[in-house]
N, C-alpha and C. Protein backbone atom coordinates (compact mmCIF):
# COMPACT_ATOMS: atom_id res chain seq x y z
N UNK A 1 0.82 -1.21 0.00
CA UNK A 1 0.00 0.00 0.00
C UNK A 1 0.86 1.26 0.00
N UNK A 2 1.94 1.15 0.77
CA UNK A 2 2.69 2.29 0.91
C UNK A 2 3.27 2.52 -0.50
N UNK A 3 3.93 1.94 -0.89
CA UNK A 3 4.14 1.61 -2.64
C UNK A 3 3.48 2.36 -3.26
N UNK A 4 2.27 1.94 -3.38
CA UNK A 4 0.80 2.67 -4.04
C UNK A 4 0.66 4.09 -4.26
N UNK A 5 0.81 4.43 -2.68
CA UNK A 5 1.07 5.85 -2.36
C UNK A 5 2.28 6.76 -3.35
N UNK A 6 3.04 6.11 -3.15
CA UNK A 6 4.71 7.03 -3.22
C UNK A 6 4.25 7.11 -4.96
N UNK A 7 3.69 5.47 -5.68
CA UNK A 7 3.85 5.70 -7.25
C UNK A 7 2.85 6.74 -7.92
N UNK A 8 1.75 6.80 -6.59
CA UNK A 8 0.40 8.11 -6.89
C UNK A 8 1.35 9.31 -7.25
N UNK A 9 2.04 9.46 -5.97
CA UNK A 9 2.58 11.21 -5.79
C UNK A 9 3.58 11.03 -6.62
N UNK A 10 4.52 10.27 -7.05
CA UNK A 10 4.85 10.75 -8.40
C UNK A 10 4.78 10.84 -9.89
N UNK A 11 3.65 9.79 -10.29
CA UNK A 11 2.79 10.21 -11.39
C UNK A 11 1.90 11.66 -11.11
N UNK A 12 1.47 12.20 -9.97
CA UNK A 12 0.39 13.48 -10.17
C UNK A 12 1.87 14.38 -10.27
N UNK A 13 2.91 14.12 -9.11
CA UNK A 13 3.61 15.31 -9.81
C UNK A 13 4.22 15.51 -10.96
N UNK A 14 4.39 14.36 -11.91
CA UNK A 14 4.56 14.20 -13.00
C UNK A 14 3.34 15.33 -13.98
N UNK A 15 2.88 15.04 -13.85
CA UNK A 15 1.26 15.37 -13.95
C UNK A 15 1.38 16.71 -14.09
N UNK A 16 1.76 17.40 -12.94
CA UNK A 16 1.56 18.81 -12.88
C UNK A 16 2.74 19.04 -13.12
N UNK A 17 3.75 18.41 -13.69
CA UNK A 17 5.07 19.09 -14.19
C UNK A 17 4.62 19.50 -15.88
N UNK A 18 4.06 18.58 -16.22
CA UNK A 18 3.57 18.45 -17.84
C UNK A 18 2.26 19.92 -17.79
N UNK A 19 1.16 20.04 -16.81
CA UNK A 19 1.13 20.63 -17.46
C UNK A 19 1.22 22.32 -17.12
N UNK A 20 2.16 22.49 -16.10
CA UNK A 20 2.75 23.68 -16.31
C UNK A 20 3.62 24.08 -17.37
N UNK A 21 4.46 23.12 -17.66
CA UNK A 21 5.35 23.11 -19.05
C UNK A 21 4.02 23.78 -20.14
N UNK A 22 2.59 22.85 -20.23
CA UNK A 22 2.17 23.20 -21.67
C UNK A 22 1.36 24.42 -21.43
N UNK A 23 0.97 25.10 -20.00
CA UNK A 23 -0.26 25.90 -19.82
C UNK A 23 -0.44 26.86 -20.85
N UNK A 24 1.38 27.48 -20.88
CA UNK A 24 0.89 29.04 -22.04
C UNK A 24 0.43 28.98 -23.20
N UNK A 25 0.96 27.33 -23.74
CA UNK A 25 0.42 26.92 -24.89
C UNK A 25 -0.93 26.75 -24.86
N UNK A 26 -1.67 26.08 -24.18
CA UNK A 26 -3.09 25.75 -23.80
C UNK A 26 -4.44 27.22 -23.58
N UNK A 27 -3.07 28.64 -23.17
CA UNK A 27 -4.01 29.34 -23.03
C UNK A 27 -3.73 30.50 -24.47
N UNK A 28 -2.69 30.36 -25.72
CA UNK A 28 -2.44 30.46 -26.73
C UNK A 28 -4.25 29.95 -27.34
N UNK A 29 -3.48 28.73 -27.31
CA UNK A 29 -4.84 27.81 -27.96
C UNK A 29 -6.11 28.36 -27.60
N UNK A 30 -6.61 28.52 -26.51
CA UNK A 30 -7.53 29.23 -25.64
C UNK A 30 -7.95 30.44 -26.82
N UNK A 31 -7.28 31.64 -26.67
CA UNK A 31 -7.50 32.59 -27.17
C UNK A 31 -7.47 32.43 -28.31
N UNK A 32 -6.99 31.89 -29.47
CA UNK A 32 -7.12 31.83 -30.64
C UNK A 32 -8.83 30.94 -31.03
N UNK A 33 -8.68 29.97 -30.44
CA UNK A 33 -10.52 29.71 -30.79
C UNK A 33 -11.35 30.34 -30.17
N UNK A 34 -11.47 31.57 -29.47
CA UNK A 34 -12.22 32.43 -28.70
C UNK A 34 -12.25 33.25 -30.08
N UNK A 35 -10.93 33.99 -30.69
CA UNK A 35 -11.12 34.84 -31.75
C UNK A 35 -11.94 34.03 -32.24
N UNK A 36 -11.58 33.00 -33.06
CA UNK A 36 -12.50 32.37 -34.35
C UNK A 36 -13.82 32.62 -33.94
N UNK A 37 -13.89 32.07 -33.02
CA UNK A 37 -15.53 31.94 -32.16
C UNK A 37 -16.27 33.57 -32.46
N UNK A 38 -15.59 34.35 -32.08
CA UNK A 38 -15.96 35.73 -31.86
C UNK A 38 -16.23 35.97 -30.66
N UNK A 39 -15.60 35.06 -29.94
CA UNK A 39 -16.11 35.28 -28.10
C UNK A 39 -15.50 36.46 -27.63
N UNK A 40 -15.03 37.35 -27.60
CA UNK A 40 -14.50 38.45 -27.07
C UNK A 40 -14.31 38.11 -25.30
N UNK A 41 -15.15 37.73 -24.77
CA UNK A 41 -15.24 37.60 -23.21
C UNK A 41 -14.83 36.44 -23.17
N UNK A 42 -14.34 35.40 -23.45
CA UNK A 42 -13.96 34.41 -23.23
C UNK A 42 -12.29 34.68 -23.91
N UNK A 43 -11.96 35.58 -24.95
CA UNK A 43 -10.45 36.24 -25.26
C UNK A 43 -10.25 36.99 -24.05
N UNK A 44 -10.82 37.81 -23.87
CA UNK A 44 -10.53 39.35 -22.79
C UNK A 44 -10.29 38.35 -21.32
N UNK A 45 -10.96 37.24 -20.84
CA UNK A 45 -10.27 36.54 -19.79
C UNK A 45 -8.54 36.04 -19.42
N UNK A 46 -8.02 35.90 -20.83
CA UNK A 46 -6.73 35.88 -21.45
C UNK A 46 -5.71 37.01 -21.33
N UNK A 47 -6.40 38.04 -20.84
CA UNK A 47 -5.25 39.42 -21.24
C UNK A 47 -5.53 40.33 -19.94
N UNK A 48 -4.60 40.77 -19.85
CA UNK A 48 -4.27 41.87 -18.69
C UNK A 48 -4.52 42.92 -19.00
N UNK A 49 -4.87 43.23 -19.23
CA UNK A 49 -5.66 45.24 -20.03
C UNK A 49 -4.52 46.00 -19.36
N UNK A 50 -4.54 46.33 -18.42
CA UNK A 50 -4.06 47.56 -17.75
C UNK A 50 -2.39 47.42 -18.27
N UNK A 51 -1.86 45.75 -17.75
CA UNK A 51 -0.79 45.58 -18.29
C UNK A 51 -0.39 45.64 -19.93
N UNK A 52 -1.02 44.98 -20.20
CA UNK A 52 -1.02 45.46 -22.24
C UNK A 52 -1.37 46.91 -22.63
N UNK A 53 -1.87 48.01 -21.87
CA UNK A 53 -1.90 49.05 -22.36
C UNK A 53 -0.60 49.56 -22.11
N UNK A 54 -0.41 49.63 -20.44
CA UNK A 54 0.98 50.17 -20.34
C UNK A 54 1.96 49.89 -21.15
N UNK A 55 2.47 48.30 -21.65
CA UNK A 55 3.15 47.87 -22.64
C UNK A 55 3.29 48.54 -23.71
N UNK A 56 2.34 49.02 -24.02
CA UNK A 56 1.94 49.65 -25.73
C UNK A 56 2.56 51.38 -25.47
N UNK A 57 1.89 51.92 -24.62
CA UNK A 57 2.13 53.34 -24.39
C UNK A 57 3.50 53.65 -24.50
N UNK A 58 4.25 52.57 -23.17
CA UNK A 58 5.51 52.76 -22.91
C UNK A 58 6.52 52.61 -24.27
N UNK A 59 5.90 51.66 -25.32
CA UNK A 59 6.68 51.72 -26.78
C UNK A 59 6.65 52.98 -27.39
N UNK A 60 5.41 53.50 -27.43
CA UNK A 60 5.04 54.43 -28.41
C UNK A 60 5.53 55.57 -27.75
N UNK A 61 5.96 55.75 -26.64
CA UNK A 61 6.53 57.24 -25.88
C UNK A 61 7.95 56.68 -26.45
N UNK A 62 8.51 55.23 -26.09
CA UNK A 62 9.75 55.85 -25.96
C UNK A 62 10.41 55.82 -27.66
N UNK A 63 9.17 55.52 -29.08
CA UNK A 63 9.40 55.65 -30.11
C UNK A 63 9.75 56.96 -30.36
N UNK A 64 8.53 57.45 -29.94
CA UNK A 64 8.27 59.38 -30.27
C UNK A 64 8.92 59.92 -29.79
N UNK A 65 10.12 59.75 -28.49
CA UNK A 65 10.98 60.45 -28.09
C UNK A 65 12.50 60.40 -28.66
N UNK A 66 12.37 59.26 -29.22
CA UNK A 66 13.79 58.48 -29.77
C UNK A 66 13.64 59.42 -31.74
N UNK A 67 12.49 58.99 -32.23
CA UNK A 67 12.12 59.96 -33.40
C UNK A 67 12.55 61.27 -33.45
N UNK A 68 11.45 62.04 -32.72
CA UNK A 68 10.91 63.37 -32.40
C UNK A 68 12.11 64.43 -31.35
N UNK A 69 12.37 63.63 -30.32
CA UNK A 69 12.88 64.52 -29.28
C UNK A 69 13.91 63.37 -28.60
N UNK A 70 14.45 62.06 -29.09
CA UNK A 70 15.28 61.64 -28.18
C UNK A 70 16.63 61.63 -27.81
N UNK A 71 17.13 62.97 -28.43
CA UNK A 71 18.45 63.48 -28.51
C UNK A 71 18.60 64.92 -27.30
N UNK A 72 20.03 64.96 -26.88
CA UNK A 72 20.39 66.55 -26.00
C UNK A 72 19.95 67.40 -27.10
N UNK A 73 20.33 66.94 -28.38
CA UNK A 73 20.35 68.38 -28.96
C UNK A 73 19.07 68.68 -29.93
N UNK A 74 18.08 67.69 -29.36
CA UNK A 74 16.52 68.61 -29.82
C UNK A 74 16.15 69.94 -29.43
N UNK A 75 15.61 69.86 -29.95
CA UNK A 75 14.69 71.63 -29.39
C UNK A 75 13.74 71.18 -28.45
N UNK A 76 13.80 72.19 -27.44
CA UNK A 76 12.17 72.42 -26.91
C UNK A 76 11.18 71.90 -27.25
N UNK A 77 10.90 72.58 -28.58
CA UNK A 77 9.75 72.00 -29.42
C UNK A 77 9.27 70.91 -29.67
N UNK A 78 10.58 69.88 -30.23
CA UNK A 78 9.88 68.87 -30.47
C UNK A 78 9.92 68.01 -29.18
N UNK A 79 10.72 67.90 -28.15
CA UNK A 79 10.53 67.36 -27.16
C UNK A 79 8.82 67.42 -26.30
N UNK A 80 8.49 69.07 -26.89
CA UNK A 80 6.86 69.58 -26.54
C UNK A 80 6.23 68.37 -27.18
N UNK A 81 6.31 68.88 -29.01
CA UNK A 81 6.02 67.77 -29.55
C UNK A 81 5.77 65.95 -29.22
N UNK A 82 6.97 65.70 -29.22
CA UNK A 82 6.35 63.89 -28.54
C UNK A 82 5.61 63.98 -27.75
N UNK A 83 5.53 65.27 -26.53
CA UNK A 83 4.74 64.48 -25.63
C UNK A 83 3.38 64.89 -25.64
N UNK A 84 3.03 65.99 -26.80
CA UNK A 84 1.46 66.21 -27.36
C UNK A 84 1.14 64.90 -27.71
N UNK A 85 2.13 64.71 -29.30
CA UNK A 85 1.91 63.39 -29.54
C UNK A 85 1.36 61.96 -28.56
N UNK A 86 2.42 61.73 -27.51
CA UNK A 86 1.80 60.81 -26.58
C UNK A 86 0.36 60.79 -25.99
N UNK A 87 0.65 62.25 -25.85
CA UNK A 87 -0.81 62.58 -25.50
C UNK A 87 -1.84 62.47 -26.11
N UNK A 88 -1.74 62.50 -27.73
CA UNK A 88 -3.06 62.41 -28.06
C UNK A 88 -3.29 60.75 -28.32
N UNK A 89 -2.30 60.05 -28.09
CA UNK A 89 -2.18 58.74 -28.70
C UNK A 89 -2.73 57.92 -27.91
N UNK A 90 -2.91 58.14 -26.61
CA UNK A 90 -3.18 57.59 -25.14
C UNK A 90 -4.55 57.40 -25.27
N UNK A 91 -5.75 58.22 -25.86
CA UNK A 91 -7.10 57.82 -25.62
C UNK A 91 -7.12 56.38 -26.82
N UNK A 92 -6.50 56.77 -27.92
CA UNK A 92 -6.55 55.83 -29.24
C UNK A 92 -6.44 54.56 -28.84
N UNK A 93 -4.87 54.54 -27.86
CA UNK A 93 -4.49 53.20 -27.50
C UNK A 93 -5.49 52.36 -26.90
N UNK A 94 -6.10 53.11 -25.69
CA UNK A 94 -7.21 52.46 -25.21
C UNK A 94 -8.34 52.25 -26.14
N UNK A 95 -9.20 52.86 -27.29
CA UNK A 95 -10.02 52.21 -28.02
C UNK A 95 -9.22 51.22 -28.86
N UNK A 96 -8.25 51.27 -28.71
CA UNK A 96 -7.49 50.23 -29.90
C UNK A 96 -7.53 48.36 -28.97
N UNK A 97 -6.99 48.67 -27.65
CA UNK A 97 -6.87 47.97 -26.66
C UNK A 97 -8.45 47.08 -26.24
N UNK A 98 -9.51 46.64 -26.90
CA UNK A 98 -10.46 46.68 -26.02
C UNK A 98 -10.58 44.95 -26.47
N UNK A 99 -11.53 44.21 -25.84
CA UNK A 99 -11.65 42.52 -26.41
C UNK A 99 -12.08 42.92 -27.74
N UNK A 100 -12.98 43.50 -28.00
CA UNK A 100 -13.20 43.56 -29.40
C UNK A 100 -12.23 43.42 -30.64
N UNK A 101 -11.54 44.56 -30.86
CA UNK A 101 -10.54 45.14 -31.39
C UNK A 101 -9.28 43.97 -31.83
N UNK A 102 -8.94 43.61 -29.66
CA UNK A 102 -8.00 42.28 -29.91
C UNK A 102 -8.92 40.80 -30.50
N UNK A 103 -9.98 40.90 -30.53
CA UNK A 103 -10.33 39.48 -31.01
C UNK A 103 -10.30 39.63 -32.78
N UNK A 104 -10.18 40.92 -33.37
CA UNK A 104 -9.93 40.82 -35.00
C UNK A 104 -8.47 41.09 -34.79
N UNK A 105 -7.51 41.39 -34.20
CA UNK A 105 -6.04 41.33 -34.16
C UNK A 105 -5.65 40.27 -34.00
N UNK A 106 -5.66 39.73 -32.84
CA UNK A 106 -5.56 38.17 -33.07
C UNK A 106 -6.28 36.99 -34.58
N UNK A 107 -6.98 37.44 -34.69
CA UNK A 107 -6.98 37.16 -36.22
C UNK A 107 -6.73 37.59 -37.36
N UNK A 108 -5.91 38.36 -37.39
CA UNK A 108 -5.09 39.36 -38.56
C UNK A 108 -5.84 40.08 -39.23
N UNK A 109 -7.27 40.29 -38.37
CA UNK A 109 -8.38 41.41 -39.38
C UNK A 109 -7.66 42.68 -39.12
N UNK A 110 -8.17 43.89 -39.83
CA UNK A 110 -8.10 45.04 -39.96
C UNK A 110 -8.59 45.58 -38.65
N UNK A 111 -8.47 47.20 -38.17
CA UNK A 111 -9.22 47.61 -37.13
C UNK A 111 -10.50 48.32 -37.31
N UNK A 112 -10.16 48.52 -38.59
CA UNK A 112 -11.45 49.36 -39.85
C UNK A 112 -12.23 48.61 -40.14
N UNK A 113 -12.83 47.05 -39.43
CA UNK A 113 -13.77 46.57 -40.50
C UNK A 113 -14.90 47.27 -40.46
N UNK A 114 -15.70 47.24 -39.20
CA UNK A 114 -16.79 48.25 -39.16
C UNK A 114 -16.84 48.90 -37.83
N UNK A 115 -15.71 49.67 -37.74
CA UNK A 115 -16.00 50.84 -36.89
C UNK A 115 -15.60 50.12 -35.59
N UNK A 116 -15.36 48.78 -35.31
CA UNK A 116 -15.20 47.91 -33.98
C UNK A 116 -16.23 48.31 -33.35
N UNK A 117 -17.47 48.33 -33.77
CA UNK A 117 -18.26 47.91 -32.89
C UNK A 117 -19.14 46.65 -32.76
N UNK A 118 -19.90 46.25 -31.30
CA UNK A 118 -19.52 45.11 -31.33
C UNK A 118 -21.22 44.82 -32.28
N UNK A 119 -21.80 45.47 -33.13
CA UNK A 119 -22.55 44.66 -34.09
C UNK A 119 -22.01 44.33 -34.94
N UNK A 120 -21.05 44.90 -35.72
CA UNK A 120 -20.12 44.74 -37.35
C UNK A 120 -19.43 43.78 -36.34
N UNK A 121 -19.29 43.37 -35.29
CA UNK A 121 -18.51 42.35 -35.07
C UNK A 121 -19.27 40.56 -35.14
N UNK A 122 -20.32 41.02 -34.62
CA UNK A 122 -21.74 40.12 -34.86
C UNK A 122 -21.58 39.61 -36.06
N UNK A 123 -21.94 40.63 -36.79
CA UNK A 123 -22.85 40.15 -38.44
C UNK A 123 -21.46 39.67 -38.99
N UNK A 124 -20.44 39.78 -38.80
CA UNK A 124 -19.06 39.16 -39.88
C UNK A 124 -18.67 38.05 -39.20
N UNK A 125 -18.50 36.68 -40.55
CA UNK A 125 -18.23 35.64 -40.03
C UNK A 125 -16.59 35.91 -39.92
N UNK A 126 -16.19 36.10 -38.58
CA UNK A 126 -15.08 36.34 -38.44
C UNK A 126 -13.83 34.96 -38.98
N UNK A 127 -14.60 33.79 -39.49
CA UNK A 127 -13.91 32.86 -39.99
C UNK A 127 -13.55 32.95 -41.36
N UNK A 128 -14.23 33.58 -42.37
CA UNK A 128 -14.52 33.61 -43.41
C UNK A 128 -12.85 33.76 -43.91
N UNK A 129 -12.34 32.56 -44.46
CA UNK A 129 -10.85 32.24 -44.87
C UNK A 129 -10.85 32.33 -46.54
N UNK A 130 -11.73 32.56 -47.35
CA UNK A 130 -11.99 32.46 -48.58
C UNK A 130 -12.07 33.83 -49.44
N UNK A 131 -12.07 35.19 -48.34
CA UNK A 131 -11.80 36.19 -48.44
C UNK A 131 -11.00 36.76 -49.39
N UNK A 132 -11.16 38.09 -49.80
CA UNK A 132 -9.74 38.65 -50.73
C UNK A 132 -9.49 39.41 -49.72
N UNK A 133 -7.64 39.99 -49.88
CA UNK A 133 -7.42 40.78 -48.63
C UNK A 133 -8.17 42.27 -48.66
N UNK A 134 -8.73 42.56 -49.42
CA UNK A 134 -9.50 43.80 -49.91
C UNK A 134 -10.26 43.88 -48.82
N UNK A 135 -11.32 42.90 -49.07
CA UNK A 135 -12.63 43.16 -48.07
C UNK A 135 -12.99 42.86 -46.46
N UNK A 136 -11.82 42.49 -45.47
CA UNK A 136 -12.19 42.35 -44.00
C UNK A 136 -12.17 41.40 -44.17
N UNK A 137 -12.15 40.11 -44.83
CA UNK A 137 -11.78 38.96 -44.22
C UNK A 137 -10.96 38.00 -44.60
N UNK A 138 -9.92 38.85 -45.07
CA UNK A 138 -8.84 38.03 -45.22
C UNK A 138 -7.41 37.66 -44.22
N UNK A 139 -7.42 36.33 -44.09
CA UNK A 139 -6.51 36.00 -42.86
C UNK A 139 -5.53 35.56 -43.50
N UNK A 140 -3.98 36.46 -43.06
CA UNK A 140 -3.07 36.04 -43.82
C UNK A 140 -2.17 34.91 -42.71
N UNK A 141 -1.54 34.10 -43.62
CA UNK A 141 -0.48 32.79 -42.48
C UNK A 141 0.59 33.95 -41.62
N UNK A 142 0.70 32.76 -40.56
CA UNK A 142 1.26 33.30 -39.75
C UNK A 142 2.43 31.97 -39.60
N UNK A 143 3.53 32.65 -39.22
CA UNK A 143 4.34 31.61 -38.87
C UNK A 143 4.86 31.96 -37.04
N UNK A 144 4.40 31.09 -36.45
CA UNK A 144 4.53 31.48 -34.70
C UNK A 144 6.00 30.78 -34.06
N UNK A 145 6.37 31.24 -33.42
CA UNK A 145 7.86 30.72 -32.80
C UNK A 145 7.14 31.06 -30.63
N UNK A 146 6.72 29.73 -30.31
CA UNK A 146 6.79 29.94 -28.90
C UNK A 146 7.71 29.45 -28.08
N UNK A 147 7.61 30.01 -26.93
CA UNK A 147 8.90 29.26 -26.01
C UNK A 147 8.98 29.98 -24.63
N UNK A 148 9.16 30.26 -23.69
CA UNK A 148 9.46 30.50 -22.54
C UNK A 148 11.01 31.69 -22.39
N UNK A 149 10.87 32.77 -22.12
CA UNK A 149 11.77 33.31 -22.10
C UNK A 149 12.64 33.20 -20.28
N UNK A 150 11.65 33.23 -19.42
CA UNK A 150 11.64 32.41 -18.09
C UNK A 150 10.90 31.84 -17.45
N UNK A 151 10.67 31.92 -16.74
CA UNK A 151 9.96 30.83 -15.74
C UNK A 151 8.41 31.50 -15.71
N UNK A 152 8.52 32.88 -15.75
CA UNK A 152 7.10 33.65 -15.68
C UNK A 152 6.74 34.37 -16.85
N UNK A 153 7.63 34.27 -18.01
CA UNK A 153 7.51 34.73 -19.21
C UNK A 153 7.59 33.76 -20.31
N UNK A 154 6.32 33.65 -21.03
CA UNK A 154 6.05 32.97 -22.21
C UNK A 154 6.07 33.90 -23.71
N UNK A 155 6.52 33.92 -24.26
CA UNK A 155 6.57 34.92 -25.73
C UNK A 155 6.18 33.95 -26.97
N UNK A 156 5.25 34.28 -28.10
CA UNK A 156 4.85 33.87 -29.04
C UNK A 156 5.30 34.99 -30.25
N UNK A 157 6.36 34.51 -30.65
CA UNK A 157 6.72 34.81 -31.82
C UNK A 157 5.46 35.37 -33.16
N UNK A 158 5.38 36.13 -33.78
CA UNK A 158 4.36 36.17 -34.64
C UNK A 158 5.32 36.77 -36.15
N UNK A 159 5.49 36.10 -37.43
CA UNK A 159 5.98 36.34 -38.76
C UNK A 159 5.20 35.78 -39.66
N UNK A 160 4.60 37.50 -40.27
CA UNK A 160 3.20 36.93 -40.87
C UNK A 160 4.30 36.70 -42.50
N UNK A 161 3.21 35.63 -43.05
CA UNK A 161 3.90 35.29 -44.79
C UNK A 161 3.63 37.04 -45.48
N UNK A 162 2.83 37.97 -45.24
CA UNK A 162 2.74 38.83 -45.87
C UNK A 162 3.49 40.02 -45.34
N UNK A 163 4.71 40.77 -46.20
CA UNK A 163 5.20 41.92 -45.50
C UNK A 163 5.12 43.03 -45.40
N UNK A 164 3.45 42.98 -45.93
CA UNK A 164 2.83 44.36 -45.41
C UNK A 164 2.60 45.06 -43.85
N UNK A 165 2.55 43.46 -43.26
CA UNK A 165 1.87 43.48 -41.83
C UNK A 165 3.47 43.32 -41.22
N UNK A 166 4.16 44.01 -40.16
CA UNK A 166 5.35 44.01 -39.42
C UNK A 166 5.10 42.38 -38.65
N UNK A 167 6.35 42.11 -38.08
CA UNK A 167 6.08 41.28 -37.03
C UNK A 167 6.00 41.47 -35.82
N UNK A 168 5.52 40.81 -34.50
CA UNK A 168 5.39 41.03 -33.36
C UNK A 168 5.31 39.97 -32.15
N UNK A 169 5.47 40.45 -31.26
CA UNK A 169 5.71 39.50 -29.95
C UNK A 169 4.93 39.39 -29.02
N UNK A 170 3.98 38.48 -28.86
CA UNK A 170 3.25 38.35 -27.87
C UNK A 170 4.16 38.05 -26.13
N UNK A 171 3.54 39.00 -25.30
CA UNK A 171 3.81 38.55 -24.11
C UNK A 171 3.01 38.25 -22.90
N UNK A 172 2.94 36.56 -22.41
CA UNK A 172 2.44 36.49 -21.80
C UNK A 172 3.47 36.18 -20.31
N UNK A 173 2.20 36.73 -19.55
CA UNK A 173 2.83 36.79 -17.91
C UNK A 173 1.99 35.64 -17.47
N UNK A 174 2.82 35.34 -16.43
CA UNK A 174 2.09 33.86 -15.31
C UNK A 174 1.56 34.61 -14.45
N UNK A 175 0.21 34.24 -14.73
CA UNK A 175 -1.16 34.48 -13.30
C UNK A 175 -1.66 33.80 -12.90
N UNK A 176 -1.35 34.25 -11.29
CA UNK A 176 -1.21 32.63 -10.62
C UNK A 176 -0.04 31.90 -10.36
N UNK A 177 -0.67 30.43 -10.07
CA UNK A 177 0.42 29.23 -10.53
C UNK A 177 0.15 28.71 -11.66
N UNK A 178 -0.71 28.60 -12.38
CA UNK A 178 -1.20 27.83 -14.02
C UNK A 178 -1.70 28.50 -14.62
N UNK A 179 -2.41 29.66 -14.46
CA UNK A 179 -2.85 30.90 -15.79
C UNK A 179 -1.77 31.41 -16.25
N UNK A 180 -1.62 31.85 -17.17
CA UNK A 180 -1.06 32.90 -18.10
C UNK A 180 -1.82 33.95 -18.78
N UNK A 181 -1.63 35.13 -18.71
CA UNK A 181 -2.30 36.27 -19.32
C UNK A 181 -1.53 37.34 -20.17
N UNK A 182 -2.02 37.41 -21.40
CA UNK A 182 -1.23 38.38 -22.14
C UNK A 182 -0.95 39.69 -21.51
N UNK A 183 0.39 40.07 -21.14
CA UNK A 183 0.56 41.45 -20.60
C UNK A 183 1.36 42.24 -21.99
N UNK A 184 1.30 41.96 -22.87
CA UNK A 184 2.55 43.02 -23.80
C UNK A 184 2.67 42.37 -24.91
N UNK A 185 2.88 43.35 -26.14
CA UNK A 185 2.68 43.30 -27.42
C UNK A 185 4.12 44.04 -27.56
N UNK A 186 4.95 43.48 -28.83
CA UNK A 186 6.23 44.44 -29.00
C UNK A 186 6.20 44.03 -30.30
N UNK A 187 5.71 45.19 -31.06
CA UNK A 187 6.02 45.73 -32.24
C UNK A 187 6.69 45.96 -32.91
N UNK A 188 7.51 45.77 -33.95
CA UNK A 188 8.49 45.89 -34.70
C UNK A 188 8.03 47.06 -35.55
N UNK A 189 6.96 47.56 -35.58
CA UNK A 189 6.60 49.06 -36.32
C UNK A 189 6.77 50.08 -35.79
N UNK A 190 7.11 50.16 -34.11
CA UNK A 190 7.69 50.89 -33.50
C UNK A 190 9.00 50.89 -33.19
């Protein structure tokens, strides 16, 4: 009996070694059939808002300062400049940021299909793969590279086949002991 015992506790911890190893993948997977789905609330459970906005802001300031003003020997001005700029960029980010928005990003839609709101999100079969890239529903391949950067950081590579669209880096953070939640997006257009 004692036997029994010892071979339990190390098959379950086996168990829970496997699937902490696969969770970020599992919650990858997660969010990508939520997009298809059009579940928005079942994506938006997946992501850290507050953390993915900050992520985004903090790029786009320290783009516009590095551009615009990130030298001693700018002017005044444009240093004024970036940080109007930031400023006006900050309400955008947040309508850009919402489940909606990310459930056609995560599927390589446009942000223009109809206005992101959530009826044009309704009425479009957000699956529709037969699309031309013209009209909102065309999904171009993606080639994904995942992996663990540490122990609390999971990153999903994203290199779309088309090089209109930049590439980018998903980042997810460990919430919890077995969730993972997208905290950060890093852009290569910034």
């Amino acid at each position: 009996m004692n036997r029994i015992v010892k071979l339990a506790f190390v098959v379950l911890g086996l168990a829970f070694c496997v699937w902490m190893y696969f969770a970020p993948h599992l919650t990858v997977r997660s969010m990508r059939l939520a997009a298809e789905r059009g579940d928005a609330e079942a994506l938006s459970a997946h992501i850290d808002f507050p953390a993915l906005r900050e992520s985004v802001k903090s790029q786009l300031a320290d783009a516009m300062n590095d551009r615009i003003g990130g030298n001693d020997t700018a002017s005044a001005f444009g240093a004024l400049g970036a940080r109007l700029a930031i400023a006006i960029a900050d309400p955008m980010i947040d309508a850009m940021l919402t489940p909606q928005a990310l459930s056609l990003m995560f599927l390589g839609r446009g942000l223009a299909l109809d206005g992101l709101s959530v009826d044009g999100l309704a009425s479009t079969d957000m699956r529709n793969q037969d699309a031309s890239p013209g009209d909102g529903g065309y999904l171009p391949q993606w080639q994904a590279d995942m992996g663990y950067e540490d122990v609390s950081t999971f990153t999903v590579r994203l290199q779309p086949d088309d090089d209109a669209i930049p590439p980018s880096t998903l980042i997810f953070k460990r919430d919890k002991l077995l969730l993972w939640k997208l905290s950060g997006i890093e852009m290569a257009a910034f």
